[in-house]
Protein backbone atom coordinates (compact mmCIF):
# COMPACT_ATOMS: atom_id res chain seq x y z
CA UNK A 1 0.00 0.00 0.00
CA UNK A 2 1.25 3.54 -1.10
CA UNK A 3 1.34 5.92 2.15
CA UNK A 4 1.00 9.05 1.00
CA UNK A 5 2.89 11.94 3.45
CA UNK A 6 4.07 16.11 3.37
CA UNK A 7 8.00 16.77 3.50
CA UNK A 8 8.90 19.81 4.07
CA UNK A 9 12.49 21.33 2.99
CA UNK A 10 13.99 24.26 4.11
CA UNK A 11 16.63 26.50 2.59
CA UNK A 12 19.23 27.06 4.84
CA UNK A 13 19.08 30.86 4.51
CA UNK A 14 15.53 31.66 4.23
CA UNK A 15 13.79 30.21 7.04
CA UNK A 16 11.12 29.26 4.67
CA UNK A 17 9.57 26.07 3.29
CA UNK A 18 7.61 24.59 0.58
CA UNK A 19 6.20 21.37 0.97
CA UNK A 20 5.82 18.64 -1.72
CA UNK A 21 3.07 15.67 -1.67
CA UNK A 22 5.29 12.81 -1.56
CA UNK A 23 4.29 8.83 -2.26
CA UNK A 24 6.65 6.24 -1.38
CA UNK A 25 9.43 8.71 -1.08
CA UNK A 26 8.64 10.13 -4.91
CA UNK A 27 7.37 13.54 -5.52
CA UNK A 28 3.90 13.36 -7.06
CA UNK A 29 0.14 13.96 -6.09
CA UNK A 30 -1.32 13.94 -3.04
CA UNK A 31 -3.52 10.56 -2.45
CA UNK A 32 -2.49 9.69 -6.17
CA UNK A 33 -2.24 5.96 -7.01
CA UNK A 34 1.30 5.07 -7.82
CA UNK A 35 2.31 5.52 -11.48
CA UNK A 36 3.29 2.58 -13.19
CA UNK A 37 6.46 4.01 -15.21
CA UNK A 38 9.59 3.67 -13.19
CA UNK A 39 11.16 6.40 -11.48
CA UNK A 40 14.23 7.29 -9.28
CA UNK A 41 14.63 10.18 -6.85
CA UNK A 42 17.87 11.27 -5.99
CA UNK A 43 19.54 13.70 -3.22
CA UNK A 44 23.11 16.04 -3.43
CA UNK A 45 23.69 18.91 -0.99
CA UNK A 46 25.32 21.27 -2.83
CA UNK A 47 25.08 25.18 -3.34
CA UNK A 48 25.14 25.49 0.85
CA UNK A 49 21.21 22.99 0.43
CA UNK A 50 20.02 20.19 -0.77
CA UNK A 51 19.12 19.71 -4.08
CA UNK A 52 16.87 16.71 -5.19
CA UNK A 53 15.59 15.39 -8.50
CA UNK A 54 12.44 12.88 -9.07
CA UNK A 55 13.02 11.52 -12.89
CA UNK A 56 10.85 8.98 -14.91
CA UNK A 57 12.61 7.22 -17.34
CA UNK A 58 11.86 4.33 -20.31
CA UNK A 59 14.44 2.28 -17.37
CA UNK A 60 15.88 3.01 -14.19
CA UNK A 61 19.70 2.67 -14.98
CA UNK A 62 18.49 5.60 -17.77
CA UNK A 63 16.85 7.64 -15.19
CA UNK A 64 19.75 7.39 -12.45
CA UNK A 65 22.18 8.34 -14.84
CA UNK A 66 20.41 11.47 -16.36
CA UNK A 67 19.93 12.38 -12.47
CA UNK A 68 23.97 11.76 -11.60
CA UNK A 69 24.91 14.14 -14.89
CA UNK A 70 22.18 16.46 -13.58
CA UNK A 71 24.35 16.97 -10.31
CA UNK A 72 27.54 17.23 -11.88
CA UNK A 73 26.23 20.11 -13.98
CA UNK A 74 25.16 21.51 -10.56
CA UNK A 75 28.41 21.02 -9.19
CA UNK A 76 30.21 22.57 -12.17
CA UNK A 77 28.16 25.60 -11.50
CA UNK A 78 28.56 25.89 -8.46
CA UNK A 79 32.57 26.28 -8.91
CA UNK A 80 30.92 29.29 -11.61
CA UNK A 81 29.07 30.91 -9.46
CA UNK A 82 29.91 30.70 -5.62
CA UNK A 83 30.35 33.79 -3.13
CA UNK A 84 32.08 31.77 -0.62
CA UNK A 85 34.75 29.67 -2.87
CA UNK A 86 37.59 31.71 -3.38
CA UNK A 87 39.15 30.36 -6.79
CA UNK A 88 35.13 30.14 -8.35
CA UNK A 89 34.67 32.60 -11.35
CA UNK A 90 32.66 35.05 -9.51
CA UNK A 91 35.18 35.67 -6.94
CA UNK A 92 37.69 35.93 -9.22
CA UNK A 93 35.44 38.64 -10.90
CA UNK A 94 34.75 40.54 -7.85
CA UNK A 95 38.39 40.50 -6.89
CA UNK A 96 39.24 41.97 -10.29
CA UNK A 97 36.64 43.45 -12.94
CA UNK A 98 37.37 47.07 -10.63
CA UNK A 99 40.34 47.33 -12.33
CA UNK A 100 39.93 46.16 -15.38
CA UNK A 101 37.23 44.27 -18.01
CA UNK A 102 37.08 40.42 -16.86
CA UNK A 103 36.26 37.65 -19.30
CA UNK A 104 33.86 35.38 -17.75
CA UNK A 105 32.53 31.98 -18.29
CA UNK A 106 29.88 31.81 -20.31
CA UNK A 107 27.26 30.91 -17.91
CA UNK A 108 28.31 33.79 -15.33
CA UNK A 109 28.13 35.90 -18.07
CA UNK A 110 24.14 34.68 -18.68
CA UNK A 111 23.33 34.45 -15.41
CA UNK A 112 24.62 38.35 -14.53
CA UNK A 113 22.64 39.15 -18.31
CA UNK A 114 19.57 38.07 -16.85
CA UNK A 115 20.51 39.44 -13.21
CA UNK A 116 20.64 42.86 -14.54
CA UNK A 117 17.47 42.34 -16.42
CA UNK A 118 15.49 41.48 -13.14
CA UNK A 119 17.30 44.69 -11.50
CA UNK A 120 16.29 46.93 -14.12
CA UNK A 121 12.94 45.32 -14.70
CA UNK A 122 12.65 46.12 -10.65
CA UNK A 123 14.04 49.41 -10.93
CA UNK A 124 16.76 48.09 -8.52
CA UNK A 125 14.75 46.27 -5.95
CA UNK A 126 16.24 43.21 -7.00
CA UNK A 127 20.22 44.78 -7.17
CA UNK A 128 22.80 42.26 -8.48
CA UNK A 129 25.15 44.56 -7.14
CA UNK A 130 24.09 44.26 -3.62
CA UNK A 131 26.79 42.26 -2.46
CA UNK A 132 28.88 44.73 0.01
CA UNK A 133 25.37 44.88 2.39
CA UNK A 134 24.76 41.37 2.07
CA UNK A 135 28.51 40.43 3.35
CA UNK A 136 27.95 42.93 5.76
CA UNK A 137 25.09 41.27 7.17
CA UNK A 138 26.01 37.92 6.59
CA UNK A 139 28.56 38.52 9.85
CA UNK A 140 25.75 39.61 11.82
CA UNK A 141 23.79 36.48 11.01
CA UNK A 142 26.58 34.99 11.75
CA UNK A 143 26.69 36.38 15.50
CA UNK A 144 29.11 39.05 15.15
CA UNK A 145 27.64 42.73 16.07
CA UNK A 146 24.81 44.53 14.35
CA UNK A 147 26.28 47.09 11.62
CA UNK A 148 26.10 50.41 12.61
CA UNK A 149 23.93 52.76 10.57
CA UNK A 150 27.03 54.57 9.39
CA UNK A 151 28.42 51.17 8.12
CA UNK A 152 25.37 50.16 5.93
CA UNK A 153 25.08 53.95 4.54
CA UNK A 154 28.72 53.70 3.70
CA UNK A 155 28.61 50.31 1.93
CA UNK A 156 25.10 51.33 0.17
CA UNK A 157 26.91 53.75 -1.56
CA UNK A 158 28.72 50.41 -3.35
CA UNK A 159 25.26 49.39 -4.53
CA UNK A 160 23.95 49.60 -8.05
CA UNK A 161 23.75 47.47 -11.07
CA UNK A 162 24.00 50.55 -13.46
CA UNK A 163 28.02 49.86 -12.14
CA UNK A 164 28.23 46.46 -13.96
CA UNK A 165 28.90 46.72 -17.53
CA UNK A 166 28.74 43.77 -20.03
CA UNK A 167 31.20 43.75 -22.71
CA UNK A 168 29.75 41.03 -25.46
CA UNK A 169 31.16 38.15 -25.75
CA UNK A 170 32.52 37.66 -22.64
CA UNK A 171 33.48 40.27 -20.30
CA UNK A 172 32.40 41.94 -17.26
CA UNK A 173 33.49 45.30 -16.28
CA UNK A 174 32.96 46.94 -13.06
CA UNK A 175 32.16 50.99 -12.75
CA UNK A 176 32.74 51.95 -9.08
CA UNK A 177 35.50 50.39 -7.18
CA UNK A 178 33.41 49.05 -4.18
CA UNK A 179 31.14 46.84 -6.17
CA UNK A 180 30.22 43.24 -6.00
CA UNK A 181 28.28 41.35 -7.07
CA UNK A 182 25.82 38.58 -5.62
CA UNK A 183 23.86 35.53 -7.07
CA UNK A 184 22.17 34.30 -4.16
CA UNK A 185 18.75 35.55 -5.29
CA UNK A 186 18.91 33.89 -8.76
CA UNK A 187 21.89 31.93 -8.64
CA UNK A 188 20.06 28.53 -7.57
CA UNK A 189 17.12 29.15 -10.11
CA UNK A 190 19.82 29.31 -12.89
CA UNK A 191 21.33 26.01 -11.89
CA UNK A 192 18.12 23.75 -11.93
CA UNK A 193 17.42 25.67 -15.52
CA UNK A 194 20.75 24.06 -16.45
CA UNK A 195 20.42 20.78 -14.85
CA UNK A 196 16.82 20.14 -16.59
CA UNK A 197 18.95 20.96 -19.88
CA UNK A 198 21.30 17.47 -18.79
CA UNK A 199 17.80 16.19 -18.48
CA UNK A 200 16.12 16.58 -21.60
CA UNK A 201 19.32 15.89 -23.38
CA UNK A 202 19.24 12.31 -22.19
CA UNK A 203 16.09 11.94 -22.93
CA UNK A 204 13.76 12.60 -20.02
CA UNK A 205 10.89 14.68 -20.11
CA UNK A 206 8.76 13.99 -16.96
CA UNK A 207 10.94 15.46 -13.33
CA UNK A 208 10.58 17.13 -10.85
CA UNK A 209 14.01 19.36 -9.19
CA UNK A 210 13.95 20.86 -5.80
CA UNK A 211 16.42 23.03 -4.50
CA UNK A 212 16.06 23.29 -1.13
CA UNK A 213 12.40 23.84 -0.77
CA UNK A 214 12.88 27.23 -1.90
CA UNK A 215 12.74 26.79 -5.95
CA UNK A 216 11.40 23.90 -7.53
CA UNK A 217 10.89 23.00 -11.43
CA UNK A 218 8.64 20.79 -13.40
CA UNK A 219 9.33 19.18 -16.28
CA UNK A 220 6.15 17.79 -17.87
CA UNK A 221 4.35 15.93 -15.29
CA UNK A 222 4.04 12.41 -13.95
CA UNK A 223 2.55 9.64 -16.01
CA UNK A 224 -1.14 9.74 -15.99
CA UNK A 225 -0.95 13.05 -14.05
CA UNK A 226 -2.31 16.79 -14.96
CA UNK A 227 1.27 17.93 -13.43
CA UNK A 228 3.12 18.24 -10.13
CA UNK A 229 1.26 19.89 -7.33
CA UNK A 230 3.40 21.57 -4.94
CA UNK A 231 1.64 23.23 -1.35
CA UNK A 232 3.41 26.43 -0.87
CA UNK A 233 4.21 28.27 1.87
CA UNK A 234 1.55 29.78 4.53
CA UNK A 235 3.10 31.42 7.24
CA UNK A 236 -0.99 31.79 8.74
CA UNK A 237 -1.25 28.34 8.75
CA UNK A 238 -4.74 28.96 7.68
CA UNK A 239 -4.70 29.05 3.51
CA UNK A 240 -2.19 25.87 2.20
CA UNK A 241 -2.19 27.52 -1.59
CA UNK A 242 -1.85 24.93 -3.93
CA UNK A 243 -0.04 25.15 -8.17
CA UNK A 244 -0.32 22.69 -10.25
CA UNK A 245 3.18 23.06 -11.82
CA UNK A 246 3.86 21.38 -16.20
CA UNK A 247 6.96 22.62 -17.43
CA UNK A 248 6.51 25.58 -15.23
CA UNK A 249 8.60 26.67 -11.66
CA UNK A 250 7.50 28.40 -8.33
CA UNK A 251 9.75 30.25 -5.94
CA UNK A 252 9.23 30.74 -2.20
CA UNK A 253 11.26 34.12 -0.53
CA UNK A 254 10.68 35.00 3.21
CA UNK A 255 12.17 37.25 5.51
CA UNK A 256 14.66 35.21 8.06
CA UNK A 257 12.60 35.81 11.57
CA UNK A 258 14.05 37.72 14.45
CA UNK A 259 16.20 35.12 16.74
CA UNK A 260 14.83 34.18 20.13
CA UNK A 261 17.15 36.09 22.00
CA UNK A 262 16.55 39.76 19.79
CA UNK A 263 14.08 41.23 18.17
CA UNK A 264 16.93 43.11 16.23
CA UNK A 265 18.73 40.10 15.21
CA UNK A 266 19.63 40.48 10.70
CA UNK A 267 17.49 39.10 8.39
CA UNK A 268 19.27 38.21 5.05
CA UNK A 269 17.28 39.99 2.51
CA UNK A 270 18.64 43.16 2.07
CA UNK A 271 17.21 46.08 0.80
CA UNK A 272 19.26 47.57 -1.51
CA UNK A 273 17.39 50.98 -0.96
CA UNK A 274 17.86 51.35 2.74
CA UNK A 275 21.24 49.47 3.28
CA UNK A 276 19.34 47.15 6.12
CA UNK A 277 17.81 43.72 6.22
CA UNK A 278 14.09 44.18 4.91
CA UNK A 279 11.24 44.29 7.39
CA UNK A 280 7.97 42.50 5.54
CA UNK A 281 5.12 40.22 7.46
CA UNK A 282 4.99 38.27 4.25
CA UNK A 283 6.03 34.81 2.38
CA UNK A 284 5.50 35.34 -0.99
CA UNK A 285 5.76 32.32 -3.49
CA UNK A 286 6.11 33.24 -7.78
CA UNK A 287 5.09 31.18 -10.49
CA UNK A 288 6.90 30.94 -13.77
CA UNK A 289 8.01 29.27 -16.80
CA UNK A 290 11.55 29.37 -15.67
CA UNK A 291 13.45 28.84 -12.23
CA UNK A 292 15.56 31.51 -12.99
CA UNK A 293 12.95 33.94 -13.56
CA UNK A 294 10.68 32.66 -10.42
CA UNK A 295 14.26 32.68 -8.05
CA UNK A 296 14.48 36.14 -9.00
CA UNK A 297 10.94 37.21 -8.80
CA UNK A 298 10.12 36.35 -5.37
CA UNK A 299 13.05 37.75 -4.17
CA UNK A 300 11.92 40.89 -6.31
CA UNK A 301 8.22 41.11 -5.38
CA UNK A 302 9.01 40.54 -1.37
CA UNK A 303 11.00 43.35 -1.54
CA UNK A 304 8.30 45.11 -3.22
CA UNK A 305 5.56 44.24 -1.32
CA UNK A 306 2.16 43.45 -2.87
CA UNK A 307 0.65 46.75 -3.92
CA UNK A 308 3.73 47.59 -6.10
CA UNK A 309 4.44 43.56 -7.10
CA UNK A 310 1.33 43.36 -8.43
CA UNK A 311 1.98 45.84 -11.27
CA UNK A 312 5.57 44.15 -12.40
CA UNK A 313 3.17 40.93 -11.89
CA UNK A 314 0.76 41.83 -14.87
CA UNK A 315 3.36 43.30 -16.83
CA UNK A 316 5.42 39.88 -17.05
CA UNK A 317 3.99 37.21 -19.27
CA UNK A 318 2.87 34.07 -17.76
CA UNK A 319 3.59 35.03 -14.38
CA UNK A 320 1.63 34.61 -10.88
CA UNK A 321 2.50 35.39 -6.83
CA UNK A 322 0.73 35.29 -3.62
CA UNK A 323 1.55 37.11 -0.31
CA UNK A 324 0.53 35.64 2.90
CA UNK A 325 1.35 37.08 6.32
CA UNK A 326 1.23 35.40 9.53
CA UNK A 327 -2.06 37.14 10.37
CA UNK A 328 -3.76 35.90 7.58
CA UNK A 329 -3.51 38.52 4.45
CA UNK A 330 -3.45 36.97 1.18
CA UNK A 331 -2.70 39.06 -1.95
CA UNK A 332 -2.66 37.68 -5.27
CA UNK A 333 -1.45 38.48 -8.87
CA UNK A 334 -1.30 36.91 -11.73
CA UNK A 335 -0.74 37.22 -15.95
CA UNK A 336 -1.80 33.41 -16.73
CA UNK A 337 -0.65 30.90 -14.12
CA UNK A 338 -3.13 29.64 -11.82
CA UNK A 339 -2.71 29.45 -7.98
CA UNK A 340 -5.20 27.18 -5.97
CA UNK A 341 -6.86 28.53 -2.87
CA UNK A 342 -8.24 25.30 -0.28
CA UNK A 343 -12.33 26.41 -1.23
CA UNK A 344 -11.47 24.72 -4.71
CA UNK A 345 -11.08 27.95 -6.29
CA UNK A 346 -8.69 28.98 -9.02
CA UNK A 347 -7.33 32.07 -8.92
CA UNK A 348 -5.88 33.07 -12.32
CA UNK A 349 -6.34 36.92 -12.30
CA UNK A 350 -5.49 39.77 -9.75
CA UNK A 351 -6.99 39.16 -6.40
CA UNK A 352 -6.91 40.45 -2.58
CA UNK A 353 -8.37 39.03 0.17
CA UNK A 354 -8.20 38.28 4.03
CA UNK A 355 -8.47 35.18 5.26
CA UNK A 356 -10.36 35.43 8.37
C-alpha cells in the first residue's frame, strides 16, 4: 500500500519552506495511485542545500544516470558561481573586474545578463550589485555585532547594477571600485534551468528538481498526471495555496525571523534601498516558466511588497504570486498561471483578500 505523506524542505538561509506531496518517497500527487512508469529520486547537498531530483525514465539505470549528470552540472556551476569559494569565477570577478574588463565563463556571463534584467525590470529592488550589504550582514547572522547605521550607509553607496557593464562576448566590467556582485537571489534558479537541460538531453521529459524547498521545477508531469502539485508556503497556517506546476517553476522568498534572543537580530534579505535587512510580514511564493525567472521574482516582489508587485506581476507574461502574512492577508497576482486557494477555487487573475 502507497502511504502518502508532506516533506517539508527548508533552505538554509531563508527560514522558509515549501512542501511537496510525496508517495513512497517520490514527488507526485497527493492521495495519487502510484504511477506505473519507473522512477528514481535522488539527493546532493550542494550550493550550501540540498538539491533533489524525481526523474521517470523508459528504465531506471536511464533515469539514475540522467539524475547523476544532472548533479555534476550543478556542481560545475557551483565552482561558476559561488560567493564563498575563493578560486570560483565570480570571486575571481569581484576580486578583479574594478580594475579592469574580466572575461567570464559563459554561464556567469548569462546568469549576470539576466541578473541585470530582473534589476532593471525592478528598478533596482532586486540589485545584483548588492553584495557589500549582504557580506555585511552575513557577519551579523553569523553572531558578530549589528552594523552600525554609518556602516550600511557607507557600503550602500557600493550598490547599483547601473556599475556592472557587459562587454559582449565575454566580459564583465565593473564601474565603481566598491562593487560586488551577488547571485544568491537567482543563482540557484539558474542552476536547476541548467540541470533540466542534462535532463532533456538524455532523454527525459517527466521530473521534478527541488532546491532546497525554496525553488522547484517541473518538467512535464508524472505519467497519468495533470502535473506536479506543490503546497506552498503559509506562514498563517490557515490558507495551504496549492499550483499545479507542467513545465513551469515556483519560488518561495521570506524574511529570516528575528532570533529568540533579539528582536533586532539580521534578516538576510537586504534592501538595496535602505542598506538594512528588509522588514515585511509576508512569504511570498512566484510562479513561472523558468526557475531563474521565479528565483528572482520572489526575491523581487518581497521586496516590493504586494501593492507595487502586483503591477511588475501583470506586466510579465505568464507570471503569478501570492503574499501571505502570519495574520492571515493573502494578496494575489497573476498574468496566466493559476494558484489554488483550499475552497477549490482557481485564482488566475489579480486578487486580494483576508483570510479570516
Amino acid at each position: 500500500m502507497w502511504q502518502t505523506m508532506t516533506v517539508r524542505f527548508m533552505r538554509w538561509n531563508r527560514r522558509l519552506a515549501v512542501s511537496l506531496t510525496c508517495a513512497s518517497a517520490a514527488l507526485a500527487l497527493t492521495g495519487a495511485s502510484p504511477p506505473t512508469a519507473p522512477f528514481v529520486h535522488k539527493k546532493k547537498y550542494v550550493m550550501g542545500t540540498v538539491f533533489e531530483i524525481v526523474a521517470y525514465g523508459k528504465s531506471l539505470p536511464q533515469a539514475s544516470v540522467a539524475i547523476d549528470q544532472a548533479f555534476q552540472e550543478i556542481l560545475r556551476l557551483d565552482q561558476v558561481m559561488s560567493d564563498y569559494k575563493a578560486d570560483s569565477a565570480l570571486s575571481r570577478l569581484n576580486r578583479s573586474a574594478h580594475s579592469h574588463p574580466e572575461p567570464v565563463p559563459p554561464d556567469l556571463y548569462r546568469v549576470i545578463e539576466e541578473a541585470l534584467r530582473y534589476s532593471r525590470l525592478s528598478g533596482g529592488k532586486f540589485d545584483i550589485a548588492v553584495g557589500p550589504l549582504v557580506n555585511l550582514w552575513k557577519a551579523a547572522l553569523r553572531g558578530d555585532r549589528t552594523p552600525s547605521t554609518a556602516e550600511a550607509e557607507r557600503l550602500r553607496a557600493c550598490v547599483g547594477y547601473q556599475n556592472v557593464e557587459l562587454l559582449p562576448p565575454d566580459r564583465v566590467r565593473f564601474l565603481s571600485p566598491c562593487v560586488q556582485i551577488d547571485l544568491g537571489a537567482i543563482g540557484k534558479g539558474y542552476a536547476l534551468d541548467r540541470a533540466a537541460d542534462v535532463l532533456r538531453s538524455s532523454g527525459l521529459s517527466r521530473a521534478l528538481l527541488n532546491a532546497g524547498g525554496s525553488t522547484i521545477l517541473a518538467m512535464g508531469a508524472p505519467p497519468g498526471r495533470a502535473g506536479w502539485l506543490v503546497h506552498l508556503r503559509d506562514p498563517s497556517n490557515q490558507v495551504d495555496p496549492q499550483v499545479m506546476l507542467f513545465d513551469s517553476s515556483v519560488s518561495t522568498s521570506e524574511q529570516t525571523q528575528p532570533s529568540l534572543l533579539s528582536q533586532e537580530s539580521a534578516g538576510h534579505i537586504i534592501d538595496p534601498d535602505t542598506g538594512v535587512p528588509a522588514r515585511t510580514p509576508f512569504a511570498v511564493s512566484t510562479v513561472t516558466k523558468t526557475a531563474t525567472a521565479s528565483d528572482a521574482l520572489s526575491t523581487t516582489l518581497l521586496l516590493m511588497g504586494p501593492e507595487k508587485g502586483r503591477d511588475l506581476v501583470k506586466g510579465v507574461a505568464d507570471t503569478a504570486a501570492i503574499w501571505i502574512s502570519a495574520d492571515g492577508q493573502l494578496k494575489v497576482a497573476s498574468s496566466g498561471p493559476q494558484i489554488l486557494l483550499p475552497d477549490g477555487m482557481q485564482v488566475g487573475q489579480e486578487r486580494q483578500n483576508r483570510i479570516r
